[in-house]
Protein backbone atom coordinates (compact mmCIF):
# COMPACT_ATOMS: atom_id res chain seq x y z
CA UNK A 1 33.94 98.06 47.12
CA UNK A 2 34.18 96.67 44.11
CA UNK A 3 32.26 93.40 42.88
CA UNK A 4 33.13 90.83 39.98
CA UNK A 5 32.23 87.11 39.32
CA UNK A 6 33.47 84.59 41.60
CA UNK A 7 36.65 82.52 40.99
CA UNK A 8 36.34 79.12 39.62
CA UNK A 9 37.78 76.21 41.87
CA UNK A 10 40.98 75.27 41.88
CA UNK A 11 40.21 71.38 43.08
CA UNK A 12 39.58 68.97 40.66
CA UNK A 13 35.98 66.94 40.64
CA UNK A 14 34.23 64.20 39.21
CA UNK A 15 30.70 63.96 38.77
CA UNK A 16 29.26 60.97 40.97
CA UNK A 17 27.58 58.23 38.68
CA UNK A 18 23.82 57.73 38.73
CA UNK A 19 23.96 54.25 40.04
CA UNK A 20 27.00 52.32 41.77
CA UNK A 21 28.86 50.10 39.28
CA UNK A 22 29.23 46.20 40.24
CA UNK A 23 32.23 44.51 39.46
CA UNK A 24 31.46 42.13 36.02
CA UNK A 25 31.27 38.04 36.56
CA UNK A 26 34.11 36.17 35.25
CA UNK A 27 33.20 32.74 34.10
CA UNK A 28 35.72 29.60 33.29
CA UNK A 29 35.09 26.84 31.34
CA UNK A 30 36.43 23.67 33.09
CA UNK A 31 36.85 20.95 30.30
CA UNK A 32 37.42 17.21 31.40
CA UNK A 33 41.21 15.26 31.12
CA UNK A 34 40.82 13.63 27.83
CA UNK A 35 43.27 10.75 27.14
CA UNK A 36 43.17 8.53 24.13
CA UNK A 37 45.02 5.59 26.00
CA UNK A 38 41.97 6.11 28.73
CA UNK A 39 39.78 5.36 26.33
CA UNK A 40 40.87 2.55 24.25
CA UNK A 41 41.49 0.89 27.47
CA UNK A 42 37.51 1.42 28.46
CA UNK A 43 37.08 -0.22 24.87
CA UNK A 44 38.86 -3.16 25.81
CA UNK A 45 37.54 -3.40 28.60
CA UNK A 46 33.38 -3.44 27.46
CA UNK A 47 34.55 -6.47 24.58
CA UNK A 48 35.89 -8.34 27.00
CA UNK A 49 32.95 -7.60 29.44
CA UNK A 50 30.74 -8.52 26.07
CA UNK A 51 32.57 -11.66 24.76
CA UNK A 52 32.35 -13.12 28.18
CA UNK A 53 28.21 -12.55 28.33
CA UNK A 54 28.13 -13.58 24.93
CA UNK A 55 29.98 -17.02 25.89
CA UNK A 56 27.97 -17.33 29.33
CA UNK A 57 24.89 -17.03 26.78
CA UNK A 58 26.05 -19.36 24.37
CA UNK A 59 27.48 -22.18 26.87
CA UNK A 60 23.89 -21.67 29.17
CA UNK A 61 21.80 -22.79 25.89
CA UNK A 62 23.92 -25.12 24.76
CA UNK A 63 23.92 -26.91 28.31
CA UNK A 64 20.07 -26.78 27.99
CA UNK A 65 19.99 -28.26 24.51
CA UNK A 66 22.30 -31.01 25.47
CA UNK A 67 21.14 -31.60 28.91
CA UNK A 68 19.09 -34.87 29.01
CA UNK A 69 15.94 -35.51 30.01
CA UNK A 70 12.99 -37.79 30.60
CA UNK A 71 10.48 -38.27 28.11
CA UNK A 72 6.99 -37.36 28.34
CA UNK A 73 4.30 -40.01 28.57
CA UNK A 74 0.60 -39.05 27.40
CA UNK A 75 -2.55 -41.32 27.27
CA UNK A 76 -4.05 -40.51 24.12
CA UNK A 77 -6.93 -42.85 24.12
CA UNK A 78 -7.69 -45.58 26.59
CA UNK A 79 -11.17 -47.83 25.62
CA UNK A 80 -12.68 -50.27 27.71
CA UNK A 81 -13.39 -53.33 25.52
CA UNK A 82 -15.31 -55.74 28.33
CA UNK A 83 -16.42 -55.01 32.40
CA UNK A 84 -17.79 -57.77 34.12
CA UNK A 85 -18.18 -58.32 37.65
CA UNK A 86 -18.13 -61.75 39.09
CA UNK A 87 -20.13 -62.62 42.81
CA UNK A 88 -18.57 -66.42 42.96
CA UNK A 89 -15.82 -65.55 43.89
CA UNK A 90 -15.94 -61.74 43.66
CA UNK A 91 -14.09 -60.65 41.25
CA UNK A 92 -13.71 -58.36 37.84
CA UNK A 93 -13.10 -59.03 34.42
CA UNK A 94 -11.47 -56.40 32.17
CA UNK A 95 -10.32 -55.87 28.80
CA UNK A 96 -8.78 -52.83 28.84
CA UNK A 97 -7.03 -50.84 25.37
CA UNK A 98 -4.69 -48.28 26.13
CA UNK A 99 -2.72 -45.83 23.60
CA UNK A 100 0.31 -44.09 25.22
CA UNK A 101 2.00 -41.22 23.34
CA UNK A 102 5.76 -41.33 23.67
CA UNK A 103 7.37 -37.77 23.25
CA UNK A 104 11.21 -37.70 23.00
CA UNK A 105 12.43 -34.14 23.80
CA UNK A 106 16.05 -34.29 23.45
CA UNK A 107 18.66 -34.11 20.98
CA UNK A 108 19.80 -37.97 21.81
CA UNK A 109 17.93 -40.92 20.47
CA UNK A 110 15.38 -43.02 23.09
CA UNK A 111 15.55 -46.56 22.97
CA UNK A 112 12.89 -48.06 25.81
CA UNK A 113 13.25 -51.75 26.79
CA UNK A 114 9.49 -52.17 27.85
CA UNK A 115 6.22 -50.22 28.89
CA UNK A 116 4.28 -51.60 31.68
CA UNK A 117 0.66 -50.17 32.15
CA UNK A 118 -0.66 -51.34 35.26
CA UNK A 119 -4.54 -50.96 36.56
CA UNK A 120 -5.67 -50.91 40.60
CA UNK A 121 -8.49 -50.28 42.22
CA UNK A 122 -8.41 -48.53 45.61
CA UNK A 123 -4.85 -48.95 45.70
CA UNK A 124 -4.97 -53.14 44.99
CA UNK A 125 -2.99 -53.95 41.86
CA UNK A 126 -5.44 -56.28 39.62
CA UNK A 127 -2.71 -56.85 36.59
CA UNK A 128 -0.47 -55.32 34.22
CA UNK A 129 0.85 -55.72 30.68
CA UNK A 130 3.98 -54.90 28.98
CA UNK A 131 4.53 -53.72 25.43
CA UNK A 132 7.54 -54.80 23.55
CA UNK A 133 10.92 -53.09 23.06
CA UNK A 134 10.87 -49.47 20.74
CA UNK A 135 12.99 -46.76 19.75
CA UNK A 136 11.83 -43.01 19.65
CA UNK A 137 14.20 -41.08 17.14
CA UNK A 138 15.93 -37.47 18.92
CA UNK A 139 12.64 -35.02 18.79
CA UNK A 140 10.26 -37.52 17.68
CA UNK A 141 7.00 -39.10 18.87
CA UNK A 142 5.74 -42.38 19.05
CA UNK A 143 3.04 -44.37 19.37
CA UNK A 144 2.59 -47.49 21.98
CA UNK A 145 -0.66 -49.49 21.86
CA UNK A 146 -1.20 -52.15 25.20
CA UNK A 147 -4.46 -54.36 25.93
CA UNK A 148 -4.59 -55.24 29.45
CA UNK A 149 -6.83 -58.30 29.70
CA UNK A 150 -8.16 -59.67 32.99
CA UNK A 151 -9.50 -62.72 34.14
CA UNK A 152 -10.89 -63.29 37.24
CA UNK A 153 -9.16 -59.98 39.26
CA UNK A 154 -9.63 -60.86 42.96
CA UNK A 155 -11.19 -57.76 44.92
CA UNK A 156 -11.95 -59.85 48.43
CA UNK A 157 -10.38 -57.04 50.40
CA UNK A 158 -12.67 -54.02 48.65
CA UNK A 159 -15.33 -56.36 48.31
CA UNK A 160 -17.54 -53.92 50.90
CA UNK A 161 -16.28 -51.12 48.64
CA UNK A 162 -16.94 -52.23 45.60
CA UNK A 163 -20.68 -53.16 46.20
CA UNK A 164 -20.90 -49.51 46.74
CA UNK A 165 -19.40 -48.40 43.68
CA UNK A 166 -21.83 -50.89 42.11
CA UNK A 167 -24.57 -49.28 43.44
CA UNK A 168 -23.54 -45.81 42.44
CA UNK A 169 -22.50 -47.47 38.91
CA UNK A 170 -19.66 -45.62 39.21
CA UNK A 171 -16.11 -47.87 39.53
CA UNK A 172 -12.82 -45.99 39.78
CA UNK A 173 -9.74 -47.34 38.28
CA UNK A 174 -5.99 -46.17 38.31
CA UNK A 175 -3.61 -46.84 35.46
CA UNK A 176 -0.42 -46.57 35.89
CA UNK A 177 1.85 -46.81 32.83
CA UNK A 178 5.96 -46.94 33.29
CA UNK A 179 8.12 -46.71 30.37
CA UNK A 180 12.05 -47.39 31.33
CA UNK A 181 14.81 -47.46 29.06
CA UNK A 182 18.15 -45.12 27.96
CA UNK A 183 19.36 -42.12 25.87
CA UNK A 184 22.14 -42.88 23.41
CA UNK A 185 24.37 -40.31 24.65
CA UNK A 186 28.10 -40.45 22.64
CA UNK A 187 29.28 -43.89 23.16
CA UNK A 188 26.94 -44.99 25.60
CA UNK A 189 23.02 -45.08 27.34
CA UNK A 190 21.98 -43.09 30.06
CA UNK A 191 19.39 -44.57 32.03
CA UNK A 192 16.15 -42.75 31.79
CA UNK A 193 12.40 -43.26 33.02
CA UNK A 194 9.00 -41.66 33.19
CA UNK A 195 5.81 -42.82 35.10
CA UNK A 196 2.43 -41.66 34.27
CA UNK A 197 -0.87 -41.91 36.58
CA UNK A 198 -4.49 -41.65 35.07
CA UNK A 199 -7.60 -41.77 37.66
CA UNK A 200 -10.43 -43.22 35.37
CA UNK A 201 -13.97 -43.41 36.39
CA UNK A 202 -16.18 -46.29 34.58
CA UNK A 203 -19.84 -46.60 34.05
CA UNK A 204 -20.90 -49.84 34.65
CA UNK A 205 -24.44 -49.62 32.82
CA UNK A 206 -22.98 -48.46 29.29
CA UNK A 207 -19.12 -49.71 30.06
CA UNK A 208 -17.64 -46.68 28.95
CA UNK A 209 -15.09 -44.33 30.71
CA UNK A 210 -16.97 -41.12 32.01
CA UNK A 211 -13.46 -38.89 32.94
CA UNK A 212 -10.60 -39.53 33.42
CA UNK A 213 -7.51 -37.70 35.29
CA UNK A 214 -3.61 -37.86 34.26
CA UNK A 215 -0.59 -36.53 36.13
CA UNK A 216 2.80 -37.57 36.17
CA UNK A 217 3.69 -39.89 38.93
């Protein structure tokens, strides 16, 4: 019996690997349609969108600028000259100096025919005065001084009232002042006017004006 080394194999053989390969990750790269006729169009597109809200802008302000309006009315110092009260027949006597600023805030020129300042008491109308005919140039101010004298200003119907305020030496007045007129606008006047109402309170010891109140009316 005879013994010798054995025979090397005859089949071939791989060694397995140490750890199971993966298959490697392919990436792409998508990149967007570019097209220059695309893009000048979107160009075109944002002026026009830009020229029109630039015009919208432009046409808005200029309708504001041009847009008339009604000037503002502003009682800038109102003095009470003489307060009397008459019991045969009941009645008042007032001298009453009133300065009304006139503000023009448009671009036309203001050309009032007449400002009437008015005074009641408890809602009865005791006399008015109106100032003379004025121009206020396009942005400007003015000035407009009115005395309102009365004589003898019947109060029957507050009579009960009245003795009241006398007693409380308190009298409440209301001035009204109206200014009416137009806005040279091109080749004619627009029609324009502006009311202003002032609630004055009036000591009747010192005759002077404790407060007074003014809104537009």
């Amino acid at each position: 019996m005879t013994t010798g080394k054995p025979e090397p194999s005859t089949y071939p053989y791989d060694p397995l690997p140490s750890t199971p390969q993966q298959p490697q990750p392919q990436y792409y790269v998508v990149l967007p349609f570019y097209s220059s006729s695309g893009h000048r169009r979107r160009q075109r597109l944002f002026r026009r969108y830009l020229y029109s809200a630039i015009t919208i802008l432009l046409l808005s302000a200029a309708l504001f600028l041009l847009w008339p309006s009604d000037p503002y009315l502003q009682v800038v110092n109102l003095r009470l000259d003489r307060f009397k009260v008459n019991t045969a027949p009941i009645s008042l006597d007032i001298v009453l100096a009133v300065r009304i600023k006139v503000r023009n805030p448009d671009v036309y020129s203001l050309s009032y025919k007449s400002l009437n300042v008015s005074v009641d008491y408890r809602g009865e109308r005791l006399g008015f005065v109106t100032s003379d005919y004025g121009k206020v140039k396009a942005f400007g101010t003015s000035y407009i001084d009115a005395t309102l004298v009365l004589d003898g200003a019947g109060v029957v119907s507050q009579a009960v009232f009245l003795i009241e305020d006398l007693l409380r030496g308190e009298i409440p007045l209301t001035t009204v002042s109206e200014i009416r007129g137009g806005l040279g606008v091109v080749l004619f006047d627009l029609p324009i006017k502006a009311k202003l109402s002032c609630e004055v309170v009036m000591n009747i010891r010192n005759q002077t004006i404790e407060r007074q109140d003014c809104c537009p009316a």
